[in-house]
C-alpha atoms as a PDB file:
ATOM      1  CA  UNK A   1     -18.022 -21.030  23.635  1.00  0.00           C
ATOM      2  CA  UNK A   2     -17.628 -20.348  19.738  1.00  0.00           C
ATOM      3  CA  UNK A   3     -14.045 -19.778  18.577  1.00  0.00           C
ATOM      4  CA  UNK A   4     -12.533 -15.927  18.799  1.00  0.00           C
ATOM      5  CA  UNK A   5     -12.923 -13.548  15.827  1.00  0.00           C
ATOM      6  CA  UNK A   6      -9.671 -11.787  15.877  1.00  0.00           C
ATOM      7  CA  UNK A   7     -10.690  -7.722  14.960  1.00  0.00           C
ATOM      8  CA  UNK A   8      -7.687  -5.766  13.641  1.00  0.00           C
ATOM      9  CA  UNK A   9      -8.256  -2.012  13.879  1.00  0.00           C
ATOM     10  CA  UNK A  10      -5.390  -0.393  11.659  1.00  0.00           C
ATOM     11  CA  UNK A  11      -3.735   2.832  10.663  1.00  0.00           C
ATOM     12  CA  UNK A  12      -3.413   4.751  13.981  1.00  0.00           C
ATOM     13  CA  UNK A  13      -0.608   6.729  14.979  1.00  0.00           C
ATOM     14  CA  UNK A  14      -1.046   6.254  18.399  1.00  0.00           C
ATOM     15  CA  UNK A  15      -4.414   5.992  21.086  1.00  0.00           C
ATOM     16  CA  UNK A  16      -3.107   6.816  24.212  1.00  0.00           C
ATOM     17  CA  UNK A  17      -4.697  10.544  24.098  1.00  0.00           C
ATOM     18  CA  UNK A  18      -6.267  10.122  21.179  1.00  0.00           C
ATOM     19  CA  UNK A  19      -9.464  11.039  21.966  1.00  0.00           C
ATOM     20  CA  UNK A  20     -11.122   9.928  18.500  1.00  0.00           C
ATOM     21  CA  UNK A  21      -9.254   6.680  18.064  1.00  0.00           C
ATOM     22  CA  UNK A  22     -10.498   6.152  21.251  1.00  0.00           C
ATOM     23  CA  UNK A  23     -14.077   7.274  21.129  1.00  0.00           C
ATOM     24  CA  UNK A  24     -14.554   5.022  17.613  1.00  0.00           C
ATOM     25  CA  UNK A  25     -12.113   2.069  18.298  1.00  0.00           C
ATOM     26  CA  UNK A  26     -13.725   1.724  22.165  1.00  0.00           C
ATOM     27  CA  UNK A  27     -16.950   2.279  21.308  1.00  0.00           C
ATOM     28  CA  UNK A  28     -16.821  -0.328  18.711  1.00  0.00           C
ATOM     29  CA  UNK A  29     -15.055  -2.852  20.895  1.00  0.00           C
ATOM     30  CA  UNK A  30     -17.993  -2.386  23.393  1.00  0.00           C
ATOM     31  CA  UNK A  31     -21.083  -2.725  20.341  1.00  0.00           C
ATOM     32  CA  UNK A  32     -19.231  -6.026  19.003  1.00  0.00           C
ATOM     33  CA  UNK A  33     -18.638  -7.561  22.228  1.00  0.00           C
ATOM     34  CA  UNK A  34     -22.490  -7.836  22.547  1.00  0.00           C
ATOM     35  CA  UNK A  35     -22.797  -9.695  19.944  1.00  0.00           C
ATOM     36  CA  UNK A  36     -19.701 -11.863  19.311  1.00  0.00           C
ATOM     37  CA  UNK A  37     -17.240 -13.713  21.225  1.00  0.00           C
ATOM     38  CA  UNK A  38     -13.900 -10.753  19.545  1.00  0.00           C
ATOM     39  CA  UNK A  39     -10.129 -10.095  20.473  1.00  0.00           C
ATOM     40  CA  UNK A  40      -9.096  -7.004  19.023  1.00  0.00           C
ATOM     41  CA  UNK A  41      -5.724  -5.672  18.094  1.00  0.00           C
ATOM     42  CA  UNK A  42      -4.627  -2.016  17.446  1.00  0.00           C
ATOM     43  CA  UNK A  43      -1.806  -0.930  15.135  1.00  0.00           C
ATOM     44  CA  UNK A  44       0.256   2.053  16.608  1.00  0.00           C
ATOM     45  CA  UNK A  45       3.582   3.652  15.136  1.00  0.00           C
ATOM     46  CA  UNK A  46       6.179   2.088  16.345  1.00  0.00           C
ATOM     47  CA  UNK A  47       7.716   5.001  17.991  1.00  0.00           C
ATOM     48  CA  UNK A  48       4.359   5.345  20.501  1.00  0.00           C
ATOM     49  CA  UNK A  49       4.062   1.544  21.088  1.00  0.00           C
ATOM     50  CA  UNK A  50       5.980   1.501  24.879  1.00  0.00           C
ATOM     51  CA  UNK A  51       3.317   4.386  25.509  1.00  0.00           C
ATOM     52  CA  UNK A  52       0.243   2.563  23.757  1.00  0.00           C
ATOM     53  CA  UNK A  53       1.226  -1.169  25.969  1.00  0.00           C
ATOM     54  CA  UNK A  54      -0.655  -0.104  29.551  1.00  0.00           C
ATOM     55  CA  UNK A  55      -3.340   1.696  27.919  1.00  0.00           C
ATOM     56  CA  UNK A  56      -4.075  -1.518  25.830  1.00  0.00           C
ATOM     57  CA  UNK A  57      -4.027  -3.430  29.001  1.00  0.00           C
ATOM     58  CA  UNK A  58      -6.255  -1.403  30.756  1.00  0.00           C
ATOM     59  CA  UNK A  59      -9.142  -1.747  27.766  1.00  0.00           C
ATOM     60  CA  UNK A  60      -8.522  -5.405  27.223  1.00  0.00           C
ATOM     61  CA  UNK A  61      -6.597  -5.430  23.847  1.00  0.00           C
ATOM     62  CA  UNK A  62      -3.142  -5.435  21.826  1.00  0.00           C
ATOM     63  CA  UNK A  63      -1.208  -3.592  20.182  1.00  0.00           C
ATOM     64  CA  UNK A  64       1.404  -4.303  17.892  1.00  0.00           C
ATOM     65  CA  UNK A  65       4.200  -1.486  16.401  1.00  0.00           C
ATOM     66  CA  UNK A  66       4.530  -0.820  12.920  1.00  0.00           C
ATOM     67  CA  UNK A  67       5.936   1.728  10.631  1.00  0.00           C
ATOM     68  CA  UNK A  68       4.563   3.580   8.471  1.00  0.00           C
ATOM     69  CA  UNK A  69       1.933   1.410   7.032  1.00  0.00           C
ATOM     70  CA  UNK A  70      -1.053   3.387   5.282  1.00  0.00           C
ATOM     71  CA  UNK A  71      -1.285   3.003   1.328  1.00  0.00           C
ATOM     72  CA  UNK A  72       0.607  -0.311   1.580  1.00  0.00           C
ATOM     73  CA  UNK A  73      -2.808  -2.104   3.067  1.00  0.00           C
ATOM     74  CA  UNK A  74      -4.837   0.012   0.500  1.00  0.00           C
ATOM     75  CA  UNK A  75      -6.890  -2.218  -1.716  1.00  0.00           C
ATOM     76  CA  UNK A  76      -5.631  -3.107  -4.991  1.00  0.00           C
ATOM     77  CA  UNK A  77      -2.343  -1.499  -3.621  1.00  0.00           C
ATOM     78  CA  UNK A  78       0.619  -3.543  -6.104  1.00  0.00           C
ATOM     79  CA  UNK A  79       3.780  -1.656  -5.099  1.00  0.00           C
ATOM     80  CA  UNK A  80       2.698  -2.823  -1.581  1.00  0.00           C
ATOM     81  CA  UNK A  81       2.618  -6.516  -3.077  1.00  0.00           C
ATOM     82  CA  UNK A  82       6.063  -6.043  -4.791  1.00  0.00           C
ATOM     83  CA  UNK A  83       7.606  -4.604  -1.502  1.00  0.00           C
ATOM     84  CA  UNK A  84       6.416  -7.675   0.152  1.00  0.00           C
ATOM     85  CA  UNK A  85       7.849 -10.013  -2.197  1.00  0.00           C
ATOM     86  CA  UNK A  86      11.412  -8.499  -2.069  1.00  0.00           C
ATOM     87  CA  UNK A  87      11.473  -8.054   1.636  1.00  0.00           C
ATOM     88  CA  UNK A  88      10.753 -12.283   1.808  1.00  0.00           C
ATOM     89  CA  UNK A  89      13.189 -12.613  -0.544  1.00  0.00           C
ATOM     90  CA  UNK A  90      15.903 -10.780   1.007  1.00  0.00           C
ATOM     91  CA  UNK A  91      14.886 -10.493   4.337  1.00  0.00           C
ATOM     92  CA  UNK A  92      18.262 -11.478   6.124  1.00  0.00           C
ATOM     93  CA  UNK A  93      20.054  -9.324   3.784  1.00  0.00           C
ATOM     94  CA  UNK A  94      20.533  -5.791   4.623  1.00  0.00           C
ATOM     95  CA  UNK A  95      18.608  -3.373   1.582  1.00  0.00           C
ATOM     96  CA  UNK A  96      20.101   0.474   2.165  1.00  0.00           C
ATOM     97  CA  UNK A  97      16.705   1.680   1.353  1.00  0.00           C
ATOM     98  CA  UNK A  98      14.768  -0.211   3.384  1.00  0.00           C
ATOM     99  CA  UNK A  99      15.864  -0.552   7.148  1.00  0.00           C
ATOM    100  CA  UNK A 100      16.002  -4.204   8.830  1.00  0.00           C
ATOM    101  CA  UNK A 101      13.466  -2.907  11.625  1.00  0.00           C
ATOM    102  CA  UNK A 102      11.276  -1.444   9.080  1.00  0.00           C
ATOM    103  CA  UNK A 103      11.313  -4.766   7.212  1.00  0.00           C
ATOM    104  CA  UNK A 104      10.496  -7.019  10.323  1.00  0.00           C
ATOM    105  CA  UNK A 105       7.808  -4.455  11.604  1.00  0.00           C
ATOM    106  CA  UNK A 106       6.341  -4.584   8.208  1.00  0.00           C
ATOM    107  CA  UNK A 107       6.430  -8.833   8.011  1.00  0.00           C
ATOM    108  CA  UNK A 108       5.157  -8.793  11.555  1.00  0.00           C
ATOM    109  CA  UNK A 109       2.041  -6.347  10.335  1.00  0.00           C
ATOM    110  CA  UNK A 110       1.516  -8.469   7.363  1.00  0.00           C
ATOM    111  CA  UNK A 111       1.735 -12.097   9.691  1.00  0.00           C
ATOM    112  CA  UNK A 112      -0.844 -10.411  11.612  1.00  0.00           C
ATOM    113  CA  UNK A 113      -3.480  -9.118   9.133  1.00  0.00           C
ATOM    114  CA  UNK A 114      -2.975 -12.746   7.336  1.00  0.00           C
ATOM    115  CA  UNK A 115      -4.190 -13.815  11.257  1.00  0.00           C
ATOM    116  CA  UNK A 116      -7.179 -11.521  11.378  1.00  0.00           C
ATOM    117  CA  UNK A 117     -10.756 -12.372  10.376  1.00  0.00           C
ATOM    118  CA  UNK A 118     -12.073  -8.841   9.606  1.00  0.00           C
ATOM    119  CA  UNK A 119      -9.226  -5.531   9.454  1.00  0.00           C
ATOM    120  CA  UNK A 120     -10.820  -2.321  10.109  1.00  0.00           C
ATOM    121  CA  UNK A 121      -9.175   0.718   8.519  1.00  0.00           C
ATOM    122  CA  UNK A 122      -9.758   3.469  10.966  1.00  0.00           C
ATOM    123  CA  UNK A 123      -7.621   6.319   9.124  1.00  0.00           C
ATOM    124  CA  UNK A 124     -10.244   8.652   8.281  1.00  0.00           C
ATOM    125  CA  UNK A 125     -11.641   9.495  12.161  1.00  0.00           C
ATOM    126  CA  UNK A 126      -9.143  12.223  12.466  1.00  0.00           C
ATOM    127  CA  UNK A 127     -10.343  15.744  11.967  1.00  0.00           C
ATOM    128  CA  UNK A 128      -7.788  17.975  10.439  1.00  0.00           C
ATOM    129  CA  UNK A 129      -8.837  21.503  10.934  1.00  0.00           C
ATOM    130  CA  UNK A 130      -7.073  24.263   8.262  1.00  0.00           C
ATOM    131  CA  UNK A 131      -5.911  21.992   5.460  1.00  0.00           C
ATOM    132  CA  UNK A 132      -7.585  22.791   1.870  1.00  0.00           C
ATOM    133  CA  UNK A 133      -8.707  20.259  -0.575  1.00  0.00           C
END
């Protein structure tokens, strides 16, 4: 059998009762699947991860916790360069404005998109209903 493409499906908050996370994310788990031989992997906040774990299970995927992670995957994104640069440099030191468990979520998403074959940015399925341009 041909080698796993490793899908990572990012910027989430959470999918555990989120029905449009689910409906896209599932959906296209299910369409790939008939065509290629795909693990996928789901970012969630970190503070919905313990809730996010059996749901995961149950669908046949991962999750992994991060922060907040949006514009700092944006394309062309350099402050999101720069922050990764000084949080390998001083990543055993402790920065006031930046949180060791932020930093190490933050390494882990980056180890993990550097792992992926194709990252899917599903941040614009939400519908928000009142808010003006």
């Amino acid at each position: 059998m041909d080698k796993k493409i490793r899908i990572l499906f990012t910027n989430l908050m959470y999918l555990n009762q989120n029905y449009g996370a689910q409906a896209i994310g599932l959906t296209m788990m299910k369409k790939l699947s008939q065509f290629i031989n795909a693990e996928y992997v789901f970012t969630v906040l970190n503070k919905y991860y313990e809730k996010d774990i059996s749901f995961s299970k149950e669908y046949g995927f991962s999750v992994i916790p991060v922060t907040t992670e949006g514009t700092l995957l944006e394309r062309s994104f350099y402050l999101g360069n720069i922050l990764y640069m000084l949080i390998k440099l001083l990543r055993n030191k402790r920065i006031a404005f930046i949180p060791k468990e932020h930093k190490d979520l933050y390494l882990k998403l980056l180890e993990e998109v550097k792992r992926s074959d194709v990252v899917i940015d599903l941040s614009g399925i939400e519908y928000v209903g009142d808010i003006s341009l």
